[in-house]
Protein backbone atom coordinates (compact mmCIF):
# COMPACT_ATOMS: atom_id res chain seq x y z
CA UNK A 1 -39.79 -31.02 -50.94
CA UNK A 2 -42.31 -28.30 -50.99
CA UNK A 3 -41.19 -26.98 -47.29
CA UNK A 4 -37.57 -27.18 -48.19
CA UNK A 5 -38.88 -24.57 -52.08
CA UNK A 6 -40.36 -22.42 -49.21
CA UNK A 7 -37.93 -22.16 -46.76
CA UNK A 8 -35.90 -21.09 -50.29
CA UNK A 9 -38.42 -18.54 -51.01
CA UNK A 10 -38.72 -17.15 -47.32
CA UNK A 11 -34.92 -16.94 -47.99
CA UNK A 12 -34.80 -15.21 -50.90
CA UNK A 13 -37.54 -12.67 -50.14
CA UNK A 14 -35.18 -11.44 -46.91
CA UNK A 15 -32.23 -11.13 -48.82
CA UNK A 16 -33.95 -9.00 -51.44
CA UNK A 17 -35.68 -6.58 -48.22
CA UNK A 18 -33.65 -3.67 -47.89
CA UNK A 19 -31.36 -3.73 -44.60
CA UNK A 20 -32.92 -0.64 -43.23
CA UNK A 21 -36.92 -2.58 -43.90
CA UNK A 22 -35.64 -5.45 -41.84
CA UNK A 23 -37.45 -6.89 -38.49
CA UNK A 24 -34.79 -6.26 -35.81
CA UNK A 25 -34.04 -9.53 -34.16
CA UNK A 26 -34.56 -10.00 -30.39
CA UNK A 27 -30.56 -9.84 -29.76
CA UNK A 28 -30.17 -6.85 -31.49
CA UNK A 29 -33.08 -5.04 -29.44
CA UNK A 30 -31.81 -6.86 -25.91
CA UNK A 31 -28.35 -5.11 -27.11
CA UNK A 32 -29.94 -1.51 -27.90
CA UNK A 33 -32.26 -1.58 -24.69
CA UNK A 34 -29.26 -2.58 -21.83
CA UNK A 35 -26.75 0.26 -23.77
CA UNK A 36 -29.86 2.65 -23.19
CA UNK A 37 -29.91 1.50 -19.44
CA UNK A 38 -26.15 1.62 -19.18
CA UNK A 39 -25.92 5.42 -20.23
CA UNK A 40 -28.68 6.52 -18.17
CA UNK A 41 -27.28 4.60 -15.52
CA UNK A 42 -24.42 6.17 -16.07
CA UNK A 43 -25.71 9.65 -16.35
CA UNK A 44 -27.75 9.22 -12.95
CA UNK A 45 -24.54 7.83 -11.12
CA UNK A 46 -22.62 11.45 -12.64
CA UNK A 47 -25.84 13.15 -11.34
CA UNK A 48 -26.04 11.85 -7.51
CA UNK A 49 -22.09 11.15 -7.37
CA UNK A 50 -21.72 12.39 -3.59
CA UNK A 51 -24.83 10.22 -2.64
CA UNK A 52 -23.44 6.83 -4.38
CA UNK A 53 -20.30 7.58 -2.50
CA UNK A 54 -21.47 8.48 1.07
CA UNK A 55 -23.25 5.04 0.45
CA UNK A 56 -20.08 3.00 -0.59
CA UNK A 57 -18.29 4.56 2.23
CA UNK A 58 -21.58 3.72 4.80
CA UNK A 59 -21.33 -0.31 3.36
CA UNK A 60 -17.24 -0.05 3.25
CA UNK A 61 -17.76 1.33 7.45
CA UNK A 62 -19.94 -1.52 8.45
CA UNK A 63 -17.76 -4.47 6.96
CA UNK A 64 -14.40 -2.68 7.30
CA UNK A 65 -13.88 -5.01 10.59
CA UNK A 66 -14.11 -8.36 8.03
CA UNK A 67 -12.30 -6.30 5.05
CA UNK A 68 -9.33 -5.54 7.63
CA UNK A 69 -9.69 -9.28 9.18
CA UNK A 70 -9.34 -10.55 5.81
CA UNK A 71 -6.23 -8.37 5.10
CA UNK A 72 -4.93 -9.43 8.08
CA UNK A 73 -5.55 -12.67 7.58
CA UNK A 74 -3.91 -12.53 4.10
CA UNK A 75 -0.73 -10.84 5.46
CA UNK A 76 -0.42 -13.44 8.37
CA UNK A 77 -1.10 -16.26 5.78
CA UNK A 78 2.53 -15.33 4.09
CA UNK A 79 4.27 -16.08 6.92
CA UNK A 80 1.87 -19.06 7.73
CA UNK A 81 2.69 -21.46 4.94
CA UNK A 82 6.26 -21.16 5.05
CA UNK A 83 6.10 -21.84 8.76
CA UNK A 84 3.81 -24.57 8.55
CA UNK A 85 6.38 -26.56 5.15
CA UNK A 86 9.01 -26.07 7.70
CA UNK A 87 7.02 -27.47 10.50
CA UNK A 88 6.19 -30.57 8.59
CA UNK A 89 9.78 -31.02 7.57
CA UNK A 90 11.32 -30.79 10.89
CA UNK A 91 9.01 -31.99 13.26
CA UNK A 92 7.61 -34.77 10.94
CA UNK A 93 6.43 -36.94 14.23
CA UNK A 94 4.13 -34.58 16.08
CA UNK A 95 0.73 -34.94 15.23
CA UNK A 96 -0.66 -33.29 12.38
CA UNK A 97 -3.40 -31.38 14.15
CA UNK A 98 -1.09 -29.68 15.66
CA UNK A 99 0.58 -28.02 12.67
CA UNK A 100 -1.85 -25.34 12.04
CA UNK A 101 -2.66 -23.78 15.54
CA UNK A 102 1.29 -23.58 16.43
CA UNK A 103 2.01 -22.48 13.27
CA UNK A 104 -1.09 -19.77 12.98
CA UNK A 105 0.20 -18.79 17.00
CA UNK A 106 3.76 -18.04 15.68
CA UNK A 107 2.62 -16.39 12.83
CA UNK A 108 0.72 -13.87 15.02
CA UNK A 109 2.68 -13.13 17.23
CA UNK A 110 5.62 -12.13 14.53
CA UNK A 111 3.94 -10.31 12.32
CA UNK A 112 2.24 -8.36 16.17
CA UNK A 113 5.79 -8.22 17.56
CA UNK A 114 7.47 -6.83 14.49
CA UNK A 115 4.53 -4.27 14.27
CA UNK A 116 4.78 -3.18 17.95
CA UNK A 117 8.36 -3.28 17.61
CA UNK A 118 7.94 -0.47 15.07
CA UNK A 119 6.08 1.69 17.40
CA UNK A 120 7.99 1.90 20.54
CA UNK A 121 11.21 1.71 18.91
CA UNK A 122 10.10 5.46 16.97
CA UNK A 123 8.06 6.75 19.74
CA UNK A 124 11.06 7.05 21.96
CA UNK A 125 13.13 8.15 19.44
CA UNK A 126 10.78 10.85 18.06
CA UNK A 127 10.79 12.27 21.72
CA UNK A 128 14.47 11.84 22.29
CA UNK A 129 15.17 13.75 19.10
CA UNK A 130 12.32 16.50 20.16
CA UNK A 131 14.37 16.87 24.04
CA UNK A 132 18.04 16.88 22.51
CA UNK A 133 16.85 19.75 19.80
CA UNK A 134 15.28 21.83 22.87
CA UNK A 135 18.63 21.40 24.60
CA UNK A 136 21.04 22.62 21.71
CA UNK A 137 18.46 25.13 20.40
CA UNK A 138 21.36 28.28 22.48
CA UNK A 139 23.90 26.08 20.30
CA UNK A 140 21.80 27.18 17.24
CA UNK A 141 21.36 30.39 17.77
CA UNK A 142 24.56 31.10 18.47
CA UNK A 143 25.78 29.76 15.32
CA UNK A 144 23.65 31.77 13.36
CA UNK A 145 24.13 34.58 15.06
CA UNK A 146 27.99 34.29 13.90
CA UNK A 147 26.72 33.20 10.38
CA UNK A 148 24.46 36.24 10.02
CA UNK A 149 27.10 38.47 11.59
CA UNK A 150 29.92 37.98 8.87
CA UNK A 151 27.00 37.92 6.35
CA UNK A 152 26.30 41.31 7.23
CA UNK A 153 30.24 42.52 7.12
CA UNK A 154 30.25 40.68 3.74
CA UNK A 155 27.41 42.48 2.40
CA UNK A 156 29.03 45.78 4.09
CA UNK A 157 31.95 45.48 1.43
CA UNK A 158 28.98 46.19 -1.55
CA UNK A 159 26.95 49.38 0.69
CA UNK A 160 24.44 46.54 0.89
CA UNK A 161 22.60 47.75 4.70
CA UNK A 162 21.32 44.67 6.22
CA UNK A 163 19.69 44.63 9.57
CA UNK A 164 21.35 43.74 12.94
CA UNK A 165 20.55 39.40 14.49
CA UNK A 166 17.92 39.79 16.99
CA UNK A 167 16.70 36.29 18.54
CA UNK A 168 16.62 35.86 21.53
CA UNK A 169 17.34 32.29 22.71
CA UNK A 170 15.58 31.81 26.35
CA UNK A 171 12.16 33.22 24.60
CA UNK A 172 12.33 31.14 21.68
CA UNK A 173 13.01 27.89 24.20
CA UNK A 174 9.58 29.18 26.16
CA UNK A 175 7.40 29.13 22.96
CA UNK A 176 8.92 25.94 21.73
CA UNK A 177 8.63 24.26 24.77
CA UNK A 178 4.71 26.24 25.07
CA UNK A 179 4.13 24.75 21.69
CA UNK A 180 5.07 21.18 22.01
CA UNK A 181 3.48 20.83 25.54
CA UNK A 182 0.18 22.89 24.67
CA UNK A 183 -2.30 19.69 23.81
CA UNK A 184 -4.83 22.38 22.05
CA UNK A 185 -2.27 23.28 19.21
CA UNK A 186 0.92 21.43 19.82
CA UNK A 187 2.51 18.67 18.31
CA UNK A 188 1.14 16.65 21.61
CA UNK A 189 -2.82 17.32 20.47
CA UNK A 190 -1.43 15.43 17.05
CA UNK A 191 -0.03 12.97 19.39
CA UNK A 192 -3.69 12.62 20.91
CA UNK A 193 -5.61 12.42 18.42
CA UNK A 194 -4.05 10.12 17.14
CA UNK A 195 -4.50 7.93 20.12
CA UNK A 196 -7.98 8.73 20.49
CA UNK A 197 -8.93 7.41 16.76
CA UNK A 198 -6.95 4.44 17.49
CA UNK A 199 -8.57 3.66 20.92
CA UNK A 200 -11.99 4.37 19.33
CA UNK A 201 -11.10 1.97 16.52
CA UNK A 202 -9.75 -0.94 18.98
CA UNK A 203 -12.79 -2.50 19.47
CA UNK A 204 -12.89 -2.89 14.77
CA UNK A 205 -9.38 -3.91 15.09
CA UNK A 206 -9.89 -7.07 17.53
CA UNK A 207 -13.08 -8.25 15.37
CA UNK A 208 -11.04 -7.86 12.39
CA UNK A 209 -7.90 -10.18 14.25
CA UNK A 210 -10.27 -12.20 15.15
CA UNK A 211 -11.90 -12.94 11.84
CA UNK A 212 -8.60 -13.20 10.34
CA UNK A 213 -7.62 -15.96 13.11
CA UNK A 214 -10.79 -17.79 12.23
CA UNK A 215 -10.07 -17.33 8.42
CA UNK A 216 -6.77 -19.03 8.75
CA UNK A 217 -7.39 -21.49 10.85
CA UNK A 218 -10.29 -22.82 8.73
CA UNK A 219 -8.80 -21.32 5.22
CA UNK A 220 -8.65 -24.92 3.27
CA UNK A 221 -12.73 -25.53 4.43
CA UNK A 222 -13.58 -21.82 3.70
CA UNK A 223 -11.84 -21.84 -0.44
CA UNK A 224 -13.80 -25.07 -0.25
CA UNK A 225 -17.02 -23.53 0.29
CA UNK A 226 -16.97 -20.35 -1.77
CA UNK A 227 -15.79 -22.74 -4.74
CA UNK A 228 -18.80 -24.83 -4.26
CA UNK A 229 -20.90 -21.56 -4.42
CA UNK A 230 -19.15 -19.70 -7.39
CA UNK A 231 -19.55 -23.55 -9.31
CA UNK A 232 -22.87 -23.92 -8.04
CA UNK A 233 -24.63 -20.31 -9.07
CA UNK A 234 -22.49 -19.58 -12.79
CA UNK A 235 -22.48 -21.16 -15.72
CA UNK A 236 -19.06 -23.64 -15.94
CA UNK A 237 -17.87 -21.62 -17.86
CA UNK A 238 -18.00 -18.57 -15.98
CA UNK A 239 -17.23 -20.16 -12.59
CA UNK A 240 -13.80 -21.70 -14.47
CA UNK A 241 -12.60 -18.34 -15.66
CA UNK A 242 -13.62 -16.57 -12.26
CA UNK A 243 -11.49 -19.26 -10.22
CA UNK A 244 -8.77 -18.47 -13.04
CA UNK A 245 -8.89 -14.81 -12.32
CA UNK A 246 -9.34 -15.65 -8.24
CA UNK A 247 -6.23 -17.90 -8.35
CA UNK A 248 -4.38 -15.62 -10.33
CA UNK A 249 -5.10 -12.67 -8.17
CA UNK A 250 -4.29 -14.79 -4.94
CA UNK A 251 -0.72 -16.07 -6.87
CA UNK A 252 0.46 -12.08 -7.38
CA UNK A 253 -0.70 -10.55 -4.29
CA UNK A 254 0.81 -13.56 -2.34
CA UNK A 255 3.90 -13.21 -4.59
CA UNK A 256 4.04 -9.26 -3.94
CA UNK A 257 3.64 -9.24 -0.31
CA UNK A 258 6.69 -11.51 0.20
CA UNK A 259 8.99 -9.97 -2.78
CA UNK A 260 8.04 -6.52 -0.56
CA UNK A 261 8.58 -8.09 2.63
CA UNK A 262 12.16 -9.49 1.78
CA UNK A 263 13.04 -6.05 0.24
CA UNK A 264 12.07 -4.52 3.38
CA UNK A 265 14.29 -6.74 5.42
CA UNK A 266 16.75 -6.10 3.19
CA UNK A 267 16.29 -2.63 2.58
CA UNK A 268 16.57 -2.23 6.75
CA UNK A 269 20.04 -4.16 7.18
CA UNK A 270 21.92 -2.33 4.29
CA UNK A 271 20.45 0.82 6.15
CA UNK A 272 21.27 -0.04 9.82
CA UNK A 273 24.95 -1.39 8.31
CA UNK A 274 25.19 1.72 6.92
CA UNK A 275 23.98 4.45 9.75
CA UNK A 276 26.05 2.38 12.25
CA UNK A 277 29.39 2.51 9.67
CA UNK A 278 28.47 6.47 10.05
CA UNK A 279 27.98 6.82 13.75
CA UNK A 280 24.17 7.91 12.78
CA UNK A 281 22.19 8.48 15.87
CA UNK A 282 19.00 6.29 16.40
CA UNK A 283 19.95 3.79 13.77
CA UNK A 284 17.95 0.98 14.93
CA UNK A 285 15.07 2.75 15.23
CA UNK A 286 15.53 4.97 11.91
CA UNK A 287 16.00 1.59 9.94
CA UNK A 288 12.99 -0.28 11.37
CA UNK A 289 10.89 2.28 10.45
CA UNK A 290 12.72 3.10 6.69
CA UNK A 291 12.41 -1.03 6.32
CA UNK A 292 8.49 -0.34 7.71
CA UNK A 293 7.75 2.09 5.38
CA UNK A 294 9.69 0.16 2.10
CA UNK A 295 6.71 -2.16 2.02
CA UNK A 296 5.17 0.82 -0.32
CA UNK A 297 6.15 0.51 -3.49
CA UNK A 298 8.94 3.05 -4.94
CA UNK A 299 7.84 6.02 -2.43
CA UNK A 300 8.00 4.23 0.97
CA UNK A 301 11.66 4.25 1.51
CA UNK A 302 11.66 7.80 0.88
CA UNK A 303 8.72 8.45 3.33
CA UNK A 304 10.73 6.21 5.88
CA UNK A 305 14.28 8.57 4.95
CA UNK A 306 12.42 11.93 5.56
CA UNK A 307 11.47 10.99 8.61
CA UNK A 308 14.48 9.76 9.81
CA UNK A 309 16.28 12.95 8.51
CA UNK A 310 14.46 14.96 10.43
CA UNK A 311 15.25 13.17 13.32
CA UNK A 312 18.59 13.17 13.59
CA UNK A 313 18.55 17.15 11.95
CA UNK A 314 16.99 17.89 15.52
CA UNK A 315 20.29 16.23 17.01
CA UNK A 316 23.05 16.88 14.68
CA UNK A 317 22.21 18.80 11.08
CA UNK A 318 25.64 17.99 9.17
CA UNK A 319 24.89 14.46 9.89
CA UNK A 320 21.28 14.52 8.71
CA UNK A 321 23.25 15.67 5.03
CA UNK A 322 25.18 12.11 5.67
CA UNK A 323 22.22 10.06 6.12
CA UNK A 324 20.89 11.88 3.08
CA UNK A 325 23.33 11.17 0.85
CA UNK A 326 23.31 7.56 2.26
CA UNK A 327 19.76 7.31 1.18
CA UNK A 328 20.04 8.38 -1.81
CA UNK A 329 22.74 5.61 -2.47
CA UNK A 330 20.50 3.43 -1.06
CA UNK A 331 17.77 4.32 -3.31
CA UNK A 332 19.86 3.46 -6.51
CA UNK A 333 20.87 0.00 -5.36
CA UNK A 334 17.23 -0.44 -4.43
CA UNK A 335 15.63 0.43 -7.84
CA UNK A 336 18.19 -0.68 -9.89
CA UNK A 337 19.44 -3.88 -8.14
CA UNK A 338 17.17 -5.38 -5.08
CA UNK A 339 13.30 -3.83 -6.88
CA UNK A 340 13.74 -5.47 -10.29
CA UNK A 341 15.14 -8.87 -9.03
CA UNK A 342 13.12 -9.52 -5.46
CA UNK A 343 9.73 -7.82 -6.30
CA UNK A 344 9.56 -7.20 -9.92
CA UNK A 345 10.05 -10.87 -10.98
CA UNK A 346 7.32 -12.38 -8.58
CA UNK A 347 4.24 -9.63 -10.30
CA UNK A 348 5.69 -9.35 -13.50
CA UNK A 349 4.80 -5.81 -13.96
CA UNK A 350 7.45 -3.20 -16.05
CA UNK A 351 8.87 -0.95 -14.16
CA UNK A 352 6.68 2.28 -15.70
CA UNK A 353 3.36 0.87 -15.07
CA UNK A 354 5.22 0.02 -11.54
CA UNK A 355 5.32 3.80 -11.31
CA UNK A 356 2.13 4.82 -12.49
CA UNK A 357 0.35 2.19 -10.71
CA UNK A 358 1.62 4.03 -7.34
CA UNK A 359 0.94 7.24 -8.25
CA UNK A 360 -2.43 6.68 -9.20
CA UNK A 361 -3.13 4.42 -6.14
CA UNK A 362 -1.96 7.28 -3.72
CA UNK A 363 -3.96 10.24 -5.58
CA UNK A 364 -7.14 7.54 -4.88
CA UNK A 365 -6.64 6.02 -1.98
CA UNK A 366 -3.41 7.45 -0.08
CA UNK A 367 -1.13 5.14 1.79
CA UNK A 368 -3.57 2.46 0.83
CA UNK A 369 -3.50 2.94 -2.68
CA UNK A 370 0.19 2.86 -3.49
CA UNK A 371 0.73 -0.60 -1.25
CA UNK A 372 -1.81 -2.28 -2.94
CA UNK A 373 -1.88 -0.44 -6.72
CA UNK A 374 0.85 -2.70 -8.02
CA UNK A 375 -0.55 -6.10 -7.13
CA UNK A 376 -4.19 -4.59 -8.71
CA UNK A 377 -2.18 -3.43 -11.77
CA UNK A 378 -0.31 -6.65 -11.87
CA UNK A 379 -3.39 -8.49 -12.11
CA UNK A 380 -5.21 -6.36 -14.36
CA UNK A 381 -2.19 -6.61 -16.69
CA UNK A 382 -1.48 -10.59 -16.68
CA UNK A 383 -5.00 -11.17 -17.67
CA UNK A 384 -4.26 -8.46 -20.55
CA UNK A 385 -1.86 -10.24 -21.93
CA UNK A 386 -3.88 -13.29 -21.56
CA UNK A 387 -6.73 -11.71 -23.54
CA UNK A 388 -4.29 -10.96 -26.41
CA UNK A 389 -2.62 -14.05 -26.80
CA UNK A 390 -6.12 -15.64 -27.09
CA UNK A 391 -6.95 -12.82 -29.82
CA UNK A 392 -6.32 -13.91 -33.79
CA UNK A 393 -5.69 -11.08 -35.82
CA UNK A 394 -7.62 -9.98 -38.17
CA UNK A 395 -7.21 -10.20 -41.69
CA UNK A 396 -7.34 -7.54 -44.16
């Protein structure tokens, strides 16, 4: 009874201290001291920004073989399961060891074959286009010689002087020819460059495949694993909501890849339909690379377009203003009709942060940024909402 008048008294004595004469408490100092470390922290990162990057980049270098494997890997894996539920279904009495590596060979070898189908189907083409524009480069000039000529008899009419068409044809075919087959400054040294950074990445590349093999063959023991660790080193609370978050991540980037994946397919038929109903030149190779390039978000068809323009302006210009318009036909059934119902259903994400996702992404990161900005943003914005709902409002 006496402890219990003291404890009252201890009480009452606090409460009659003036807030400012208080003893802080230890959670109020452990709070002050880590928002002290976080700003210098902060201020020291501003300070010795170029050092803290050429570090990120130096770590990002050395594992970029197992960050590209496990891209890979996670790119393979979407054509992997479907194969593998079809597998089961069809072939229900082979043995079940054999469902992974002939589904995992499959795999590979489609997603390889439509890759390297990509390349040597616009390589050609690219040249092709480059030989016929050579060829009909007298064509050109002579139509703008007649052009310029009836310009100047217009302008005539008004005592507007303008001077006489000059170009000679055989000497602009020498430096055009000079310029594409002069490796030093030419569009060939592009060419070679090129092929030197990929050669000197080759060796990166086959790690990474092969990681991503081993990944996928083993996936099911591997998610085991890095459960067990994530459980094992967090609190169960923690380890629960960072499985949420890694499930939820894995459910919209799995759900992105093959909403942009279908688009693409269909993005490439309604294109090749179309450039063949035209008479376009190089329409299989202009659509597998327009379908290629559609796996970017809202910009990649247009990439895709422009470069198929320009290939068929070097062979025929008032068809390149055909295929234009066809594009941008194209475009408006894509955004308004295939986007919102193939991809934009399976992340959830409205179409404006759609937009400024990719923008963003590309101004950081380039190509890389704006394929893989709207599955981020997606994620970021799902566990938004999930933070809200949780939220009660405050009264008053």
């Amino acid at each position: 009874m006496q402890k219990k008048i003291q404890d009252t008294d201890t009480t009452q004595h606090n409460s009659s201290v003036p807030p400012e004469n208080r003893p802080m408490n230890k959670n109020m100092i452990r709070s002050v001291v880590c928002s002290l470390l976080a700003v210098i922290l902060f201020a020291w990162a501003l300070m010795n920004f170029d050092i803290i990057m050429k570090f990120f980049n130096k770590v990002i270098s050395l594992f970029s073989p197992f960050l590209i494997g496990g891209g890979i890997a996670f790119l393979i894996n979407v054509v992997l399961n479907p194969l593998e539920r079809c597998w089961n279904k069809v072939c229900k009495k082979a043995p079940a060891k054999l469902t992974r590596p002939v589904c995992l060979t499959l795999s590979s070898v489609l997603v390889l074959g439509i890759l390297f189908a990509v390349i040597f189907m616009m390589i050609p083409s690219l040249w092709k286009s480059v030989d016929e524009f050579i060829q009909n480069i007298p064509i050109y000039v002579e139509e703008i010689r007649h052009w310029w000529m009836d310009t100047v008899r217009f302008a005539a009419k008004y005592n507007i002087v303008l001077p006489e068409y000059a170009i000679d044809s055989d000497l602009l075919i020498r430096k055009i020819t000079a310029l594409i087959n002069d490796k030093g400054s030419g569009i060939i040294s592009i060419t070679w460059d090129a092929a030197t950074s990929v050669l000197s990445g080759l060796i990166d590349v086959l790690l990474a495949f092969i990681f991503a093999l081993y990944l996928l063959a083993k996936k099911e023991v591997v998610a085991a694993h890095l459960k067990k660790l994530i459980v094992t080193i967090l609190p169960q609370k923690k380890a629960k909501q960072l499985l949420s978050i890694a499930s939820l991540t894995n459910h919209t980037f799995s759900s992105f890849v093959s909403g942009q994946l279908t688009e693409a397919v269909i993005i490439g038929i309604l294109c090749f339909l179309g450039m063949l109903i035209l008479k376009l030149p190089y329409a299989g190779a202009i659509s597998t690379f327009v379908a290629f390039t559609a796996l970017i978000p809202v910009f990649g068809a247009w990439l895709g377009g422009g470069l198929g323009a320009f290939l068929i302006l070097l062979a025929d210009p008032i068809k390149a203003v055909w295929f234009i318009i066809y594009l941008l036909l194209l475009q408006q059934v894509e955004g308004n009709l295939i986007y919102p119902k193939v991809v934009g259903k399976s992340v959830g994400l409205p179409g404006l942060l759609v937009l400024m996702a990719v923008t963003v992404g590309g101004e950081a990161f380039g190509i890389l940024g704006m394929l893989f900005s709207v599955p981020v943003c997606a994620v970021l914005y799902n566990l938004y909402l999930a933070f809200m709902k949780n939220q009660t409002p405050r009264k008053g």
